[in-house]
Each structure stands twice: as structure tokens, then as C-alpha cells.
N, C-alpha and C. Protein backbone atom coordinates (compact mmCIF):
# COMPACT_ATOMS: atom_id res chain seq x y z
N UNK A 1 0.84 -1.18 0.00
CA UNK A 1 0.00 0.00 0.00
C UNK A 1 0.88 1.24 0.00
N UNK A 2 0.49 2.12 -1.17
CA UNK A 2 1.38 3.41 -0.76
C UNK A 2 0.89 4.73 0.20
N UNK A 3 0.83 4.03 1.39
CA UNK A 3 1.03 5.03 2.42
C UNK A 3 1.32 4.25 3.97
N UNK A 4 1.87 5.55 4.88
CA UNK A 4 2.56 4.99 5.73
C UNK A 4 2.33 6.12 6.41
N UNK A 5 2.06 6.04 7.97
CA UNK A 5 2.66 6.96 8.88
C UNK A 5 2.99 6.47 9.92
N UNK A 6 3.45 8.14 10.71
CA UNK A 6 4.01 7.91 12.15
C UNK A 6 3.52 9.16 13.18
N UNK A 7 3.40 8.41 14.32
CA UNK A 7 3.07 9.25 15.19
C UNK A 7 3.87 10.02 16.58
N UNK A 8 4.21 10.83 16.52
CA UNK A 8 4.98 11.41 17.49
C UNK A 8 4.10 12.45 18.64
N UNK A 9 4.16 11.83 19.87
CA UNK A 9 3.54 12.53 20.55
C UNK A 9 3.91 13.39 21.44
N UNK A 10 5.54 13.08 21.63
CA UNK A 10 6.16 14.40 21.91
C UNK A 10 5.97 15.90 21.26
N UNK A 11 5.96 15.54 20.08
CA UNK A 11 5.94 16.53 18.99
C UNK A 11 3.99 16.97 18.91
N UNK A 12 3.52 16.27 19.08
CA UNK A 12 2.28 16.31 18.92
C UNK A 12 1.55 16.34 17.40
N UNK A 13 2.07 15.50 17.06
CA UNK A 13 2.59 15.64 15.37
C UNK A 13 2.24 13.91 14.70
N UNK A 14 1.40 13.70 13.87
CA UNK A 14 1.53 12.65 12.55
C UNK A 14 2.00 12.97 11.60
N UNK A 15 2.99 12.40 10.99
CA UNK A 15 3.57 12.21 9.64
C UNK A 15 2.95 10.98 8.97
N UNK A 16 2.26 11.61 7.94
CA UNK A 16 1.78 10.58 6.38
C UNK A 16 2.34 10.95 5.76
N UNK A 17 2.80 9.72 4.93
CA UNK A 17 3.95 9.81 3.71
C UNK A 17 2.66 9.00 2.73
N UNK A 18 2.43 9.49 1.39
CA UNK A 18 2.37 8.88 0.27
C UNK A 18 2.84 8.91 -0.80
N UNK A 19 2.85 7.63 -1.50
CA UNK A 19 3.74 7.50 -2.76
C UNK A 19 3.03 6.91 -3.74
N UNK A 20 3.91 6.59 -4.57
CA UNK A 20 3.47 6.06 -6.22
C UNK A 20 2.19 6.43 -6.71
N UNK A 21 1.19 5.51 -6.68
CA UNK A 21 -0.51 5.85 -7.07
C UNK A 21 -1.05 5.07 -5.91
N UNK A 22 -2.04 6.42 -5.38
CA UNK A 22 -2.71 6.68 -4.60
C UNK A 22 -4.44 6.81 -4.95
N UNK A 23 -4.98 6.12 -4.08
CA UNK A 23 -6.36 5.75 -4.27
C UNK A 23 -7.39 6.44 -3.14
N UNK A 24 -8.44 6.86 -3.29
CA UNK A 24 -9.10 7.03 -2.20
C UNK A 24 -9.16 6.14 -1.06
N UNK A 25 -9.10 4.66 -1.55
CA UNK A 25 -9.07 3.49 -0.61
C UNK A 25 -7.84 3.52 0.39
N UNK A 26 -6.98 4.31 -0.32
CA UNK A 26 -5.83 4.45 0.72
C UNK A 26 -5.37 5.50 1.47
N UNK A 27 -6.67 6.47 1.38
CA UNK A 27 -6.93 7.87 2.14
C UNK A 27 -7.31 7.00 3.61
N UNK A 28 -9.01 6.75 3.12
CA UNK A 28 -9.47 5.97 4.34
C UNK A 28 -8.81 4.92 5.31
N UNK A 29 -8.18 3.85 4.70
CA UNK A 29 -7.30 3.29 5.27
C UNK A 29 -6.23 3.53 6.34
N UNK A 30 -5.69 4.29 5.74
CA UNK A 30 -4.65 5.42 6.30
C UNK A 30 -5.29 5.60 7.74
N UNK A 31 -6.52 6.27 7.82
CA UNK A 31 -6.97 7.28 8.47
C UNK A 31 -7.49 6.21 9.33
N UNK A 32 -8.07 5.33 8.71
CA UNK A 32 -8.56 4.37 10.09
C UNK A 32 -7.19 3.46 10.71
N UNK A 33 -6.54 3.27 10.44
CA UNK A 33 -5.12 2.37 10.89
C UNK A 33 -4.57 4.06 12.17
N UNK A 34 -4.64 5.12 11.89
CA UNK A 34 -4.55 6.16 12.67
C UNK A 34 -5.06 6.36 13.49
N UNK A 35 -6.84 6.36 13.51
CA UNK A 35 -7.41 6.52 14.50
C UNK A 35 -7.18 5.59 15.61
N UNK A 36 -6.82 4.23 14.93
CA UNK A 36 -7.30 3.12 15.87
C UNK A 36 -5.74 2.63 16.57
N UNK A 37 -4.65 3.48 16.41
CA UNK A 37 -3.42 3.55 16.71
C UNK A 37 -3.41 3.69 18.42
N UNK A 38 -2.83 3.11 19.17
CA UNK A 38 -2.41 3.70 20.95
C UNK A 38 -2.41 5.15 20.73
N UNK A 39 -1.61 5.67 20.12
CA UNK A 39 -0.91 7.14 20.02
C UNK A 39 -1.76 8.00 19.66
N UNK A 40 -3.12 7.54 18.85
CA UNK A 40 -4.04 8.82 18.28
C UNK A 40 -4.67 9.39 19.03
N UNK A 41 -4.57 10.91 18.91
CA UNK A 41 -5.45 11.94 19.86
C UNK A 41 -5.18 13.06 18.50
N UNK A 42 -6.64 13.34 19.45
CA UNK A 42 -7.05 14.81 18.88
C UNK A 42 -6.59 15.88 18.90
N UNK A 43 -6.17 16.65 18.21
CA UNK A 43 -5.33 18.02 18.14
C UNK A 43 -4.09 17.53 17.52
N UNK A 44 -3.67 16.71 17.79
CA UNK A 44 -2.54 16.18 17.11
C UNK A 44 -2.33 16.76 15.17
N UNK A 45 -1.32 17.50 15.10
CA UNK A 45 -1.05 18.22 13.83
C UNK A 45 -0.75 16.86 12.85
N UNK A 46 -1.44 17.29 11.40
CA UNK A 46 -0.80 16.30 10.56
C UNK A 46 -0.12 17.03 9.21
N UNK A 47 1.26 16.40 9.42
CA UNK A 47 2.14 16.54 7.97
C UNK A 47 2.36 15.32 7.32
N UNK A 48 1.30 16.10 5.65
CA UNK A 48 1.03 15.08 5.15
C UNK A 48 1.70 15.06 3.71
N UNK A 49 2.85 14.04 3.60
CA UNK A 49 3.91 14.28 2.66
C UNK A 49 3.50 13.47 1.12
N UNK A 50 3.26 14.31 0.89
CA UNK A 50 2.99 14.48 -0.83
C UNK A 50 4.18 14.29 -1.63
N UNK A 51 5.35 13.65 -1.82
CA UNK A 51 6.03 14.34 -2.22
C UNK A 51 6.95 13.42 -3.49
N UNK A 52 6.29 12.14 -2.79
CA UNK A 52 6.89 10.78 -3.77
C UNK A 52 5.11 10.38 -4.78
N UNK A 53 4.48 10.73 -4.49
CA UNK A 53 2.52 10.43 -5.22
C UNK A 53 3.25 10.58 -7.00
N UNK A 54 2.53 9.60 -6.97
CA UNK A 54 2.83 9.76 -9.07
C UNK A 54 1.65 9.70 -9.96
N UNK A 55 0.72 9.77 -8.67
CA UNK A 55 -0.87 9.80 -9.39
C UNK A 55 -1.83 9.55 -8.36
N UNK A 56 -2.95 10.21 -8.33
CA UNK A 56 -3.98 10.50 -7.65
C UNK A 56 -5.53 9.93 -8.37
N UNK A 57 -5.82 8.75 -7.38
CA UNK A 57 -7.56 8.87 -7.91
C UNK A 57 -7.97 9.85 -8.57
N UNK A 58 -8.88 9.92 -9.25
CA UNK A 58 -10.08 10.92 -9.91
C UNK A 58 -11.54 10.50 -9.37
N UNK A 59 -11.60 10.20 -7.93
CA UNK A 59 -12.77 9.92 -7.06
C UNK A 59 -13.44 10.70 -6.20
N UNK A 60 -14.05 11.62 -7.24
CA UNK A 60 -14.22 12.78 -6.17
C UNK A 60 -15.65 12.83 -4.80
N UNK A 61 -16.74 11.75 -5.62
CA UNK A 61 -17.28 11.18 -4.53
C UNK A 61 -16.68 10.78 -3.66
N UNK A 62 -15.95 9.95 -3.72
CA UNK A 62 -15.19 8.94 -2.58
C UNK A 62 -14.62 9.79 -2.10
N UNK A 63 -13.52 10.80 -2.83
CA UNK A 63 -13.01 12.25 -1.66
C UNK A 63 -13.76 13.00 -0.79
N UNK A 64 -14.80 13.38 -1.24
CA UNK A 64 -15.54 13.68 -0.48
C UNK A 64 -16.41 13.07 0.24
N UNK A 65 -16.61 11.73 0.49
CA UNK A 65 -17.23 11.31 1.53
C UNK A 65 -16.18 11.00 2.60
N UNK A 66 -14.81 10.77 2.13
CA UNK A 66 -13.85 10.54 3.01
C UNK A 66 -13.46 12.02 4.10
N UNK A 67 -13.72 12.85 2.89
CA UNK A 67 -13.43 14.52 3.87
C UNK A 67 -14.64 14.37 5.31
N UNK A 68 -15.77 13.82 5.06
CA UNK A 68 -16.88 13.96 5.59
C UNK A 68 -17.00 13.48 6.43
N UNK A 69 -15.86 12.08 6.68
CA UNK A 69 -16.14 11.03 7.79
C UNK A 69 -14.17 11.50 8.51
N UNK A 70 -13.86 12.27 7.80
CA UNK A 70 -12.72 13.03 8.83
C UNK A 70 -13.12 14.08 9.66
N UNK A 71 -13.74 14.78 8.78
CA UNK A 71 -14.48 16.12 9.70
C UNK A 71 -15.20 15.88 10.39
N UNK A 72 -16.20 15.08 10.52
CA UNK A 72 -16.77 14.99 11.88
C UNK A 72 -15.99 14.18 12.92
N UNK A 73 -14.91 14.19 12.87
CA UNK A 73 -13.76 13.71 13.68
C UNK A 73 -13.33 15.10 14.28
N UNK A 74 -12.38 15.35 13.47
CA UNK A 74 -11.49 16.14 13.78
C UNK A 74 -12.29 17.92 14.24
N UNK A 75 -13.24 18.29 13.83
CA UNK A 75 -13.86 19.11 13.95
C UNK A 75 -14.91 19.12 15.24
N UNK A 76 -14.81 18.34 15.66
CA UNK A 76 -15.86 18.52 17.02
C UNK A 76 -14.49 18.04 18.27
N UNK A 77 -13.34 18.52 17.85
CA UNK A 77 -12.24 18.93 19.21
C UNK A 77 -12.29 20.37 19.60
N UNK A 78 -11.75 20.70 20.63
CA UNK A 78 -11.83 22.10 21.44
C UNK A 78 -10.96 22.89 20.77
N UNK A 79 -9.78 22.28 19.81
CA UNK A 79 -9.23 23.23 19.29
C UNK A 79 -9.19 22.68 17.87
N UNK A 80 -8.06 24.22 17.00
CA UNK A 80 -8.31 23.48 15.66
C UNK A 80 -7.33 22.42 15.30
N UNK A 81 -7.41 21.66 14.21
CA UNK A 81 -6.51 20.89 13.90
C UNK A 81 -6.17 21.64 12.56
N UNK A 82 -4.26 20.98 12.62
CA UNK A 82 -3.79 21.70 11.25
C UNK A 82 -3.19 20.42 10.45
N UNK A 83 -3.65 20.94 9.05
CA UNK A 83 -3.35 20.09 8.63
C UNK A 83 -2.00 20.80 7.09
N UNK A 84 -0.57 20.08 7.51
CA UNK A 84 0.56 20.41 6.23
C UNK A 84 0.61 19.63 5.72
N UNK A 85 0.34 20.36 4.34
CA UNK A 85 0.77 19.34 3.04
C UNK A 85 1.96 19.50 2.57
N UNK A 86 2.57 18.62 2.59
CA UNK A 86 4.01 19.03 1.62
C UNK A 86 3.79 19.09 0.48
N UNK A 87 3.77 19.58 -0.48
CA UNK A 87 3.52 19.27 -1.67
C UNK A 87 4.94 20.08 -2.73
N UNK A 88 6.04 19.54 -3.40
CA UNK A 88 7.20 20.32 -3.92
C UNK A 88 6.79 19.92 -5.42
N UNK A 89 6.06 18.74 -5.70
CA UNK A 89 5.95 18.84 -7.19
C UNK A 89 4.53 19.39 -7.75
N UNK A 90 4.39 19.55 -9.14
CA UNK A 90 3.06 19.79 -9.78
C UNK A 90 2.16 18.92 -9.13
N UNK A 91 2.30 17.80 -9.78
CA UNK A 91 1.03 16.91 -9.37
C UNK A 91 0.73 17.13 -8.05
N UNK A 92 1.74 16.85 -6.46
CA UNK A 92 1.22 16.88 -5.41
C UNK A 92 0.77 18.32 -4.40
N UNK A 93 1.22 19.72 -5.57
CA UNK A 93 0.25 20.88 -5.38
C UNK A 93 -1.28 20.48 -6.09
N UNK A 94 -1.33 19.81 -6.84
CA UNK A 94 -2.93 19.68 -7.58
C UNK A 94 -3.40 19.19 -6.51
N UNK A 95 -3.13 17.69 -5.70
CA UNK A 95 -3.69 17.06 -5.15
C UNK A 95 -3.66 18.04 -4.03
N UNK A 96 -2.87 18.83 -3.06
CA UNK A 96 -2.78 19.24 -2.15
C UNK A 96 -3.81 20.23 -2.07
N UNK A 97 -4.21 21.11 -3.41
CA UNK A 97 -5.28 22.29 -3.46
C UNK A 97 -6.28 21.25 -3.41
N UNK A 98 -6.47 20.59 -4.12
CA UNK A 98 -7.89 19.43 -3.97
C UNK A 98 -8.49 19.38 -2.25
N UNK A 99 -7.56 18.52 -2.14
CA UNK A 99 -7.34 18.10 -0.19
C UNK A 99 -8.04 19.83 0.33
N UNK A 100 -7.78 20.32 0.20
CA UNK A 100 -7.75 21.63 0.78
C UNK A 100 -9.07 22.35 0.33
N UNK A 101 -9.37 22.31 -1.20
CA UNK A 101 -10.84 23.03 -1.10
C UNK A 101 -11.88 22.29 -0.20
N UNK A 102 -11.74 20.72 0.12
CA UNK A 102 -12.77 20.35 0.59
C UNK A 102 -12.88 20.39 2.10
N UNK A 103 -11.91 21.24 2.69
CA UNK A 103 -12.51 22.31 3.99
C UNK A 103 -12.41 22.88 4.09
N UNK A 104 -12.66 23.95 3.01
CA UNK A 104 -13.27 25.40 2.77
C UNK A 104 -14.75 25.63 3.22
N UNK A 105 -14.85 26.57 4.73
CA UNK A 105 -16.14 26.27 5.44
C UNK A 105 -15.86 25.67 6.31
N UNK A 106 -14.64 25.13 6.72
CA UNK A 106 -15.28 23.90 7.41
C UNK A 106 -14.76 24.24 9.24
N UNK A 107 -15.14 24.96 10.29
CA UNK A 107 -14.18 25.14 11.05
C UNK A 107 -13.54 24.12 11.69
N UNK A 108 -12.74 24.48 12.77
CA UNK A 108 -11.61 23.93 13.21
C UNK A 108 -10.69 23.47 12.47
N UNK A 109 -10.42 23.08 11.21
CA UNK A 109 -9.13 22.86 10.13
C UNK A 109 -8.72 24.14 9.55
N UNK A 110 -7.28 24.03 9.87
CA UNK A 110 -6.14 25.10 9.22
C UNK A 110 -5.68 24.23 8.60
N UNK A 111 -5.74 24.63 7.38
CA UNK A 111 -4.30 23.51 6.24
C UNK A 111 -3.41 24.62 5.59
N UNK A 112 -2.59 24.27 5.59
CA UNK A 112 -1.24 25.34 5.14
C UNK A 112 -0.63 24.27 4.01
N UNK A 113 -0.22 24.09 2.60
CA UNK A 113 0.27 23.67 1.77
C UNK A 113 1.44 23.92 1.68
N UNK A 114 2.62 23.53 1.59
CA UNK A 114 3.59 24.18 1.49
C UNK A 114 4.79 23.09 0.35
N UNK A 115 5.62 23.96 -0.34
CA UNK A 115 6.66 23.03 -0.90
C UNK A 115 8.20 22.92 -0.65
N UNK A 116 8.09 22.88 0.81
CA UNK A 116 9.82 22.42 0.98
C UNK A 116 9.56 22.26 2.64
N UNK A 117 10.30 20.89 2.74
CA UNK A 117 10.50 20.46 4.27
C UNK A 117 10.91 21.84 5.40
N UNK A 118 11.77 23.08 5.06
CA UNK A 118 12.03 24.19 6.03
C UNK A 118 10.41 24.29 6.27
N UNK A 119 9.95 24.22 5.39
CA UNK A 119 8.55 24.95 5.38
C UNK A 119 7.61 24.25 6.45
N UNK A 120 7.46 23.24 6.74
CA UNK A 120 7.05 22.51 7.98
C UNK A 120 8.13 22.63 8.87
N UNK A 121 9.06 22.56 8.94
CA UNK A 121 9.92 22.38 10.06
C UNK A 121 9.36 23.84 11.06
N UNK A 122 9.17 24.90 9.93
CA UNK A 122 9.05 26.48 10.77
C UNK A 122 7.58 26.42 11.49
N UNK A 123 6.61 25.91 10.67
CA UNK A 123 5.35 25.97 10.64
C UNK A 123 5.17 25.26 12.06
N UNK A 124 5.60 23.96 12.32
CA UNK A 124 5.62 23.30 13.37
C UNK A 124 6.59 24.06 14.70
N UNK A 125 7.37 24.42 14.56
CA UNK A 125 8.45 25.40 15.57
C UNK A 125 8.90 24.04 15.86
N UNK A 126 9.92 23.55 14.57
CA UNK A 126 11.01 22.16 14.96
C UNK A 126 11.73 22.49 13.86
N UNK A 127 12.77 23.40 14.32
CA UNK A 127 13.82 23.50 13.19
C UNK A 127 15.17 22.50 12.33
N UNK A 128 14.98 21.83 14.24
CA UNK A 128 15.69 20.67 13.79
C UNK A 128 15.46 19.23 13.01
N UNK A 129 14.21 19.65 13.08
CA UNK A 129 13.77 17.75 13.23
C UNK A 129 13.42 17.37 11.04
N UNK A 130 13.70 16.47 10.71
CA UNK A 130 13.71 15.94 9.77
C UNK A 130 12.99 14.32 9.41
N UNK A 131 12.07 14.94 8.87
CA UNK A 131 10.90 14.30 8.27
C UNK A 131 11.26 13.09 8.08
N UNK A 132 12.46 12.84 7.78
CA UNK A 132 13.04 11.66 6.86
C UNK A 132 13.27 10.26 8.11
N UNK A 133 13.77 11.68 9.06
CA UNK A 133 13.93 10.68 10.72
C UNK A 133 13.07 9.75 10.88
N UNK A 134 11.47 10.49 10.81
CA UNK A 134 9.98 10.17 11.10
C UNK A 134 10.06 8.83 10.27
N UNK A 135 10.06 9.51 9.05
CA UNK A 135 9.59 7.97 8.00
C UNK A 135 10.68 6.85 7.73
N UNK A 136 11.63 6.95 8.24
CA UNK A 136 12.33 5.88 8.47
C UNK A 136 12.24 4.91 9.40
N UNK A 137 11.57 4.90 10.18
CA UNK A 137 10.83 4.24 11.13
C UNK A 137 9.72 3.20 10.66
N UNK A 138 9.44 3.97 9.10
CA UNK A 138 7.86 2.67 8.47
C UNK A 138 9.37 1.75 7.83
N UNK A 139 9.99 1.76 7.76
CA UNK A 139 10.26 0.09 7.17
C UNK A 139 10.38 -0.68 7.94
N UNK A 140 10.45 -0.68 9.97
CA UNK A 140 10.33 -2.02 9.89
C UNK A 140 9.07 -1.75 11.12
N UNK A 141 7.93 -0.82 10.42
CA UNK A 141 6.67 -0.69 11.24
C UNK A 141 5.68 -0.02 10.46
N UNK A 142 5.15 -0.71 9.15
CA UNK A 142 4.27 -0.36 8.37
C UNK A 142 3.27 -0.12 9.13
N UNK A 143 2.25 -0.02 8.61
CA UNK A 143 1.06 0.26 9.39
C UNK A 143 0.20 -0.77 8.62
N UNK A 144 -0.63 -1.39 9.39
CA UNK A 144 -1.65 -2.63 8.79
C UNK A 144 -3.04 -2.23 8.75
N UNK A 145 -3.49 -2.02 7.13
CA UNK A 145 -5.13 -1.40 6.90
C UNK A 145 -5.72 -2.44 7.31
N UNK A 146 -6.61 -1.91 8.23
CA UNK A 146 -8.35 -2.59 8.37
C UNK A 146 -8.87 -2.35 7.38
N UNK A 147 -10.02 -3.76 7.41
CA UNK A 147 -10.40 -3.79 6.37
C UNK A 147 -11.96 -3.84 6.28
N UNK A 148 -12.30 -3.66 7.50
CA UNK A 148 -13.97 -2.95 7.32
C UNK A 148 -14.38 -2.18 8.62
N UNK A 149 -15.40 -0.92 8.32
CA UNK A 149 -15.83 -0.50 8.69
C UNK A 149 -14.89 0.38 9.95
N UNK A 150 -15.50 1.87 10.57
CA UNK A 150 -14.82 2.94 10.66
C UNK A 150 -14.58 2.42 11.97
N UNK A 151 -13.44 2.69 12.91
CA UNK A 151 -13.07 2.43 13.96
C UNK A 151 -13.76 3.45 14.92
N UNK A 152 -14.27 2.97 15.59
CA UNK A 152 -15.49 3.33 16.95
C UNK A 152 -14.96 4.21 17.62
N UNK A 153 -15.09 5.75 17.37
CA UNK A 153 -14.38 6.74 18.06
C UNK A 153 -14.62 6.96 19.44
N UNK A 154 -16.41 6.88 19.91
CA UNK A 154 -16.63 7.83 21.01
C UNK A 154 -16.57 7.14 21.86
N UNK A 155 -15.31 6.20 21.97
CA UNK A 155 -14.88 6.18 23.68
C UNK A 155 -13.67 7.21 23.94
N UNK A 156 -13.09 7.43 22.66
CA UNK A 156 -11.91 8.33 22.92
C UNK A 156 -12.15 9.64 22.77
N UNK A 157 -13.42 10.02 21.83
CA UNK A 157 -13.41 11.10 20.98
C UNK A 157 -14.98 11.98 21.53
N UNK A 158 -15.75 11.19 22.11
CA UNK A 158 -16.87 11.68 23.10
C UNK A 158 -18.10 11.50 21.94
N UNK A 159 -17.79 10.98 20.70
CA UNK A 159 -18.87 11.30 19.14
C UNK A 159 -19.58 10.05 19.75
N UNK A 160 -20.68 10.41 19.41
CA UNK A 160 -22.02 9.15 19.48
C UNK A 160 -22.42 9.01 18.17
């Protein structure tokens, strides 16, 4: 599957990395292997690295029902959540403006797009820290997609 993250809770910070061709199926995935992680909490910032993708679904239903079953996540916390895109090439600014119109309206999400790792490092106030650190960690701790149905938030998340 091309995607992978990591969670740092010192940092208060997820790193998603995606690569090659990317599917809506592997938005959701992603996102439920996250939620249902020890480490996931709310407020927690996500940098979400665009930066190896060599192609993007054209599912814009499926994008948007996936935006729909994030936001009522992430949007009913006390504060906002932010969400960085890395995005340094063409294609993963297309996908990154995509990602991004569909929470336009939407409160509690800040997404900031940006194309160069300084550019999160500042955004986050971690000048030192390197992305690469983070994702070197998925080769010998992929993350394993579930494979049905959304992981049961409101014992953690208070949603009924």
C-alpha cells in the first residue's frame, strides 16, 4: 500500500507519507489504521507528505465522503486541527489544493500547503527535526489497513 505513517507525541505531530498511485481506498485506510493507533489523539497536527505520489484517484465522490467522515472527527475537538501538506511537485500541489478546497467552510481545520521540508519544520516550531527521521521508522513498522468498517471513536473522541 502506498502510504505509511508515524506518530509522534512528543511533537504532537503525525507524519503521512504517500507514494506512487494513490487511491481514495488508501486515504481511508490510512486514516482508520490512525485513529485506531495507541498514540491517536485529537489536536494532534498532521504533515502530510505528498512528495513521492505519481498519481492520484479521480474519485471525487469517494473524496468527499472521506473529507466527511474526517471532519466529523477532527472538527468537534476544542481546538483546531492543522493540517501540512508538503507538496514540492506539480502533481502533489494539484492534489494538495484538492485536499484543501474540501474544507473550505469547514471550522476547526487550518491547512497550510507548502513546498519544501524548512517549510514545515518552521510551521511546526522544529527546526531541527527531519521528516526523513519520522519515516524511516515505516520500514520495519508499516502500518496494517483494516479492512472494514470505521473504527469506533466515542470512547476516545466523546462522538455518538
Amino acid at each position: 500500500m502506498p502510504a505509511s505513517f508515524q506518530i509522534s507525541r512528543d511533537l504532537n505531530l503525525v507524519y503521512v507519507k504517500f507514494s506512487d498511485a494513490v487511491t481514495v481506498s488508501d486515504l481511508v485506510s490510512t486514516f482508520k489504521a490512525y485513529t485506531s493507533h495507541p498514540d491517536f489523539d485529537l489536536g494532534q497536527r498532521h504533515v502530510i507528505d505528498l512528495s513521492t505520489i505519481t498519481s492520484f484517484e479521480k474519485d471525487v465522490v469517494g473524496a468527499m465522503a472521506f473529507q466527511a467522515i474526517k471532519a466529523e472527527l477532527l472538527v468537534n475537538y476544542h481546538s483546531p486541527t492543522m493540517l501540512i501538506y508538503l507538496a514540492p511537485t506539480r502533481l502533489a500541489l494539484g492534489i494538495a489544493r484538492q485536499l484543501e478546497r474540501a474544507w473550505d467552510g469547514v471550522d476547526g481545520i487550518i491547512v497550510r500547503i507548502v513546498s519544501e521540508e524548512v517549510a514545515v519544520r518552521d510551521i511546526i516550531g522544529q527546526p531541527s527535526l527531519r521528516l526523513s527521521a519520522l519515516g524511516n521508522k515505516f520500514a520495519n513498522n508499516p502500518f496494517v489497513a483494516m479492512s472494514t468498517g470505521l473504527p469506533d471513536f466515542s470512547k476516545r473522541t466523546g462522538l455518538a
